[in-house]
Structures are given as structure tokens and as C-alpha cells.
Protein backbone atom coordinates (compact mmCIF):
# COMPACT_ATOMS: atom_id res chain seq x y z
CA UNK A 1 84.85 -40.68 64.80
CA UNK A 2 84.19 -44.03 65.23
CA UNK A 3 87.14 -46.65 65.59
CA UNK A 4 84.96 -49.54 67.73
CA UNK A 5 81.68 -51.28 67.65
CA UNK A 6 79.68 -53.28 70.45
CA UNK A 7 77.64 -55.88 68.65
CA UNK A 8 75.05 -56.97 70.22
CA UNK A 9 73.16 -60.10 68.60
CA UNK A 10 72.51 -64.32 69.20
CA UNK A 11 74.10 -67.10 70.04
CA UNK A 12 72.20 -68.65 67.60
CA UNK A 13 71.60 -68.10 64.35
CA UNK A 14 67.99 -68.09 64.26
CA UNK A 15 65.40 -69.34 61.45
CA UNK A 16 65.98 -67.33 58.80
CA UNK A 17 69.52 -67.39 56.84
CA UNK A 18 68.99 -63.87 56.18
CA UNK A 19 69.73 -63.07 59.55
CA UNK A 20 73.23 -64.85 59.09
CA UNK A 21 73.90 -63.42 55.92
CA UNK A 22 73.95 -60.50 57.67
CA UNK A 23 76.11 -60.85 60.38
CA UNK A 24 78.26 -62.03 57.94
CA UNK A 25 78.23 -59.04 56.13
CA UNK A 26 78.44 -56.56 59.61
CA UNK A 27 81.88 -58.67 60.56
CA UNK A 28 83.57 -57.94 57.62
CA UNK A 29 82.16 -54.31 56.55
CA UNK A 30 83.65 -53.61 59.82
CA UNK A 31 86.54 -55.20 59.21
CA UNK A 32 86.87 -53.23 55.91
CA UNK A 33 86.46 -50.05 57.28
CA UNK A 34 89.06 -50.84 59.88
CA UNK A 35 87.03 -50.21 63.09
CA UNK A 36 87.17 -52.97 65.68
CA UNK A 37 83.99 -55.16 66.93
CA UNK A 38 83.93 -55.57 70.09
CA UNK A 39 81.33 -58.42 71.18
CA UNK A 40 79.96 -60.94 73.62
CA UNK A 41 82.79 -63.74 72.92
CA UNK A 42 81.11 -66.72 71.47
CA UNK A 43 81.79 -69.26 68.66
CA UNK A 44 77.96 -70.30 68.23
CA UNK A 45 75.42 -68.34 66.08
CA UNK A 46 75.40 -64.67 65.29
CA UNK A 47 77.90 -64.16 67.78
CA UNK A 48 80.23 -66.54 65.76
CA UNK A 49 79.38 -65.57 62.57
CA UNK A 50 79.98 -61.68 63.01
CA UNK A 51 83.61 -62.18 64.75
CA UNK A 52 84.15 -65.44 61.67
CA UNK A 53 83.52 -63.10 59.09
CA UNK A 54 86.05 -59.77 60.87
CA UNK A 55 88.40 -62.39 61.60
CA UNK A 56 88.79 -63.65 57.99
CA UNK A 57 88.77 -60.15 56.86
CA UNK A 58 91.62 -59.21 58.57
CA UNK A 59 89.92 -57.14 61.80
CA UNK A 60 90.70 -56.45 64.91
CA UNK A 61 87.76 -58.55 67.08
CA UNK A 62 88.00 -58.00 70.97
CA UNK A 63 85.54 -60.77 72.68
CA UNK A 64 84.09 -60.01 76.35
CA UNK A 65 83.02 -62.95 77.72
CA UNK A 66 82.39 -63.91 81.32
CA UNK A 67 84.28 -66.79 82.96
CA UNK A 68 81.06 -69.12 83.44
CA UNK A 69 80.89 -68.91 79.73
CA UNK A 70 84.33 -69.98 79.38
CA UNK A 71 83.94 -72.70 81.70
CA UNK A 72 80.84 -74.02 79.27
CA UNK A 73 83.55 -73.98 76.36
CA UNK A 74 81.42 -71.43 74.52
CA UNK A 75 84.40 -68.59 73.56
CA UNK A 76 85.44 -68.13 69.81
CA UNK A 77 88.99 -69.88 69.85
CA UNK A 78 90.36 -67.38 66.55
CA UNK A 79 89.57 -64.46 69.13
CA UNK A 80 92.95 -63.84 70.11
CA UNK A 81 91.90 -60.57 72.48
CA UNK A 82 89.58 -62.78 75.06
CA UNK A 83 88.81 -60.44 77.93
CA UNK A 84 87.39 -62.58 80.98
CA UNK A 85 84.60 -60.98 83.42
CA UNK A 86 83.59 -62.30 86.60
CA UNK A 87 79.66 -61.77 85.53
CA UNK A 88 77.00 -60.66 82.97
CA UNK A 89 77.10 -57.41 84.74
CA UNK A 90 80.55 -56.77 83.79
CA UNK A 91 80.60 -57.97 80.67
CA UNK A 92 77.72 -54.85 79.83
CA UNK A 93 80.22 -52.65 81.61
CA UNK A 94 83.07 -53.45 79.82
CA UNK A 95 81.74 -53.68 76.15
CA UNK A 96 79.89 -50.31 76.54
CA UNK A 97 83.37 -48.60 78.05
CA UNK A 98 85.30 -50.12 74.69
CA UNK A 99 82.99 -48.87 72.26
CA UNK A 100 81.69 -45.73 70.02
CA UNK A 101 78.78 -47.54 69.10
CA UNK A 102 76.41 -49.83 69.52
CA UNK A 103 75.00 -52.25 66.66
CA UNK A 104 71.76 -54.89 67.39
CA UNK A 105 71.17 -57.72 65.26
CA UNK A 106 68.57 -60.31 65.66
CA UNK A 107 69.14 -61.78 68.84
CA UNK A 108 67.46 -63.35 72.02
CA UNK A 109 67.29 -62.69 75.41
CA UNK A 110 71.07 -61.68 76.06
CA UNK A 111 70.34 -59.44 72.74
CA UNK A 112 67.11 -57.63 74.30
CA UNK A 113 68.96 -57.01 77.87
CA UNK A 114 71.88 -55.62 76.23
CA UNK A 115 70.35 -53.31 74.00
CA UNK A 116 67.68 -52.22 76.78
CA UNK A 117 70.39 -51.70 79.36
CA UNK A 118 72.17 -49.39 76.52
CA UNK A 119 69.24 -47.41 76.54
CA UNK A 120 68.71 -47.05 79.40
CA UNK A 121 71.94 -45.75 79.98
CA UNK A 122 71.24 -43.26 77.41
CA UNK A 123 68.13 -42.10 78.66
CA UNK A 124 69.84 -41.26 81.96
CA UNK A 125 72.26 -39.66 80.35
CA UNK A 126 74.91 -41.36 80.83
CA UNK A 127 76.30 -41.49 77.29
CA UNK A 128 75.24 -40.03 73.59
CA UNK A 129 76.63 -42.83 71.65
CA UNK A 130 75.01 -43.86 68.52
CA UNK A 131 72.21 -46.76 69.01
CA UNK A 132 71.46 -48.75 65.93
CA UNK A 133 69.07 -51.44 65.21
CA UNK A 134 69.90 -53.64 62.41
CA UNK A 135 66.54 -54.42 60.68
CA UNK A 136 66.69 -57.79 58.85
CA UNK A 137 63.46 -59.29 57.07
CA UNK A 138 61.49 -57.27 60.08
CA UNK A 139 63.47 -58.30 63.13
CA UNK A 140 63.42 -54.81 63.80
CA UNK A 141 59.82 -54.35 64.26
CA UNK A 142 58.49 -56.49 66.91
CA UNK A 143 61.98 -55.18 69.39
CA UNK A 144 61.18 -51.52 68.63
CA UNK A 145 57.38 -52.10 68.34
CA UNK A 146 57.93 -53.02 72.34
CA UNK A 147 59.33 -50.07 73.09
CA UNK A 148 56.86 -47.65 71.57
CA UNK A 149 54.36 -49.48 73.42
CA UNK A 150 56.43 -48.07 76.76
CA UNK A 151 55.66 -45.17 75.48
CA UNK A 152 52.09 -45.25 73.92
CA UNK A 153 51.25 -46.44 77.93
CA UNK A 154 52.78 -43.81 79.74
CA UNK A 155 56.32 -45.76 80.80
CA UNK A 156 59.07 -43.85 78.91
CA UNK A 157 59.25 -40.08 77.41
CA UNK A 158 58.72 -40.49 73.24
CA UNK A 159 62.60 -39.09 73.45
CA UNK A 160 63.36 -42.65 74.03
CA UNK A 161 62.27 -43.56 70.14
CA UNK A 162 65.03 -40.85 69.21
CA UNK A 163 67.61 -42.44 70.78
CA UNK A 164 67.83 -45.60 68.33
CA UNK A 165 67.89 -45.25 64.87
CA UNK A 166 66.37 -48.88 62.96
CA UNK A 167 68.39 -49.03 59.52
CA UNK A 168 67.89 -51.95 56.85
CA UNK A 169 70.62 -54.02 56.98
CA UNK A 170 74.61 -54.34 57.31
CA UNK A 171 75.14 -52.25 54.70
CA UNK A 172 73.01 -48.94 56.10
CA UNK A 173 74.61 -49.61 59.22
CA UNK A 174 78.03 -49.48 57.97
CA UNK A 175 77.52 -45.94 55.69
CA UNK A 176 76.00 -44.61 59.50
CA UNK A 177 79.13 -45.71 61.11
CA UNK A 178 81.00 -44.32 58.63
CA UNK A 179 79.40 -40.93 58.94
């Protein structure tokens, strides 16, 4: 059963407002079905947006945020279960020990290395938690595309592919969960 989520998407919102619709709608179909995000800690973009929108639904949020982050004044101030790590590493660490499952948004960087560094994990066996990409308006594509492309070249075993499922927005993501 699932009772917590890591989150993994942008500080920023990105381009299109489809992709902050959707956060929108991840924070508080979480919310709803009473499981608890657990996420990177910011105010500013996705980040914000998917903690906002749990928040105002009445959720449990737990941020994970490490203290150089704090020091740039870049936590969520309505996240009232702040947990402080002394680096990036950590943070990882931490957010993967506190959850059942791991969500992707759109995202940057910080979004990539996460979600890489999850499966990774996974494809040394070190966990069998869920993996799920959040496809909005083709996100999904080019970050998956890149990992196929490990494998069309001879990088990673094709079991790799089988350890994320891509699902088309908040709303398949949530009836997964919920399975």
C-alpha cells in the first residue's frame, strides 16, 4: 500500500501552463487520497505548486531540503515538516527512505538526477518501488527517449525500460498509486 510519495519535478514552472496545471492537480489528488508528498522543499515553480496545492487540500507535505538551500531563502514557508540535510546527496537519501513511490514531473536538471539516481538504485536492486513518469503535453518523451537510447547503444539491459512506467497525467498517476 502506498501512504507516501517522492515528487520529483522543477523549481520552475516551465513554458507551458499545462505543466503547472498539473502539479496542481498531483498536490491535491494526493492530498485527497490521504497519502503524504514528500518533496525537494521549495516555494518556486513545480516544487511550489505541488506542495501549494496538498497544502490547501488539507495534506500532509514533508519538504527535504538541504541547508544551502535554506540559506538562499528558497524553502516553502506553509511546509510545516522542513527536514534540513547537510547536501544534495542526502537530500536523495532521505526522500527515497520516506517514500513508497516515486512520481516525475517536468523538471530540470535536479529533476533528471533524481529520477536517474532512482533508477539506478532500482536497477541494482536496491529497491522495487514503483517509478512513474508523469507525461504532460510530451515531457515524457524526450526524458525516456534518453534512456532507450542507453539501451539501443549497448549501456543499460532493456529491463531498465520496465522499471518506469510513463502515464498521461496527474490523474493516471493517482488511479496507479491507488492500485
Amino acid at each position: 500500500m502506498i501512504r507516501s510519495v517522492a515528487v520529483f519535478c522543477g523549481s520552475r514552472a516551465g513554458n507551458n501552463p499545462a505543466y503547472a496545471e498539473a502539479a496542481t492537480r498531483l498536490g491535491h489528488g494526493l492530498a485527497k487520497a490521504g497519502m503524504t508528498l514528500v518533496y525537494g522543499g521549495g516555494k518556486a515553480g513545480m516544487m511550489g505548486l505541488v506542495a501549494d496545492a496538498a497544502l490547501a487540500a488539507q495534506g500532509t507535505v514533508e519538504g527535504i531540503i538541504p541547508e544551502f538551500l535554506m540559506q538562499w531563502e528558497v524553502a516553502h514557508p506553509g511546509v510545516v515538516d522542513m527536514r534540513v540535510t547537510d547536501s544534495m546527496h542526502s537530500r536523495k537519501r532521505q526522500m527515497f527512505d520516506r517514500a513508497d513511490a516515486f512520481v516525475t514531473l517536468p523538471g530540470g536538471l535536479g529533476t533528471l538526477d533524481e529520477t536517474i539516481e532512482i533508477l539506478t538504485w532500482r536497477q541494482l536492486r536496491q529497491h522495487e518501488k514503483p517509478i512513474l513518469i508523469c507525461d504532460i503535453a510530451g515531457w515524457a518523451r524526450h526524458f525516456v527517449g534518453a534512456i532507450a537510447a542507453t539501451v539501443e547503444q549497448g549501456f543499460a539491459d532493456a529491463a531498465v525500460l520496465e522499471f518506469i512506467e510513463v502515464l498521461d497525467g496527474p490523474e493516471a498517476v493517482m488511479e496507479r498509486l491507488r492500485a
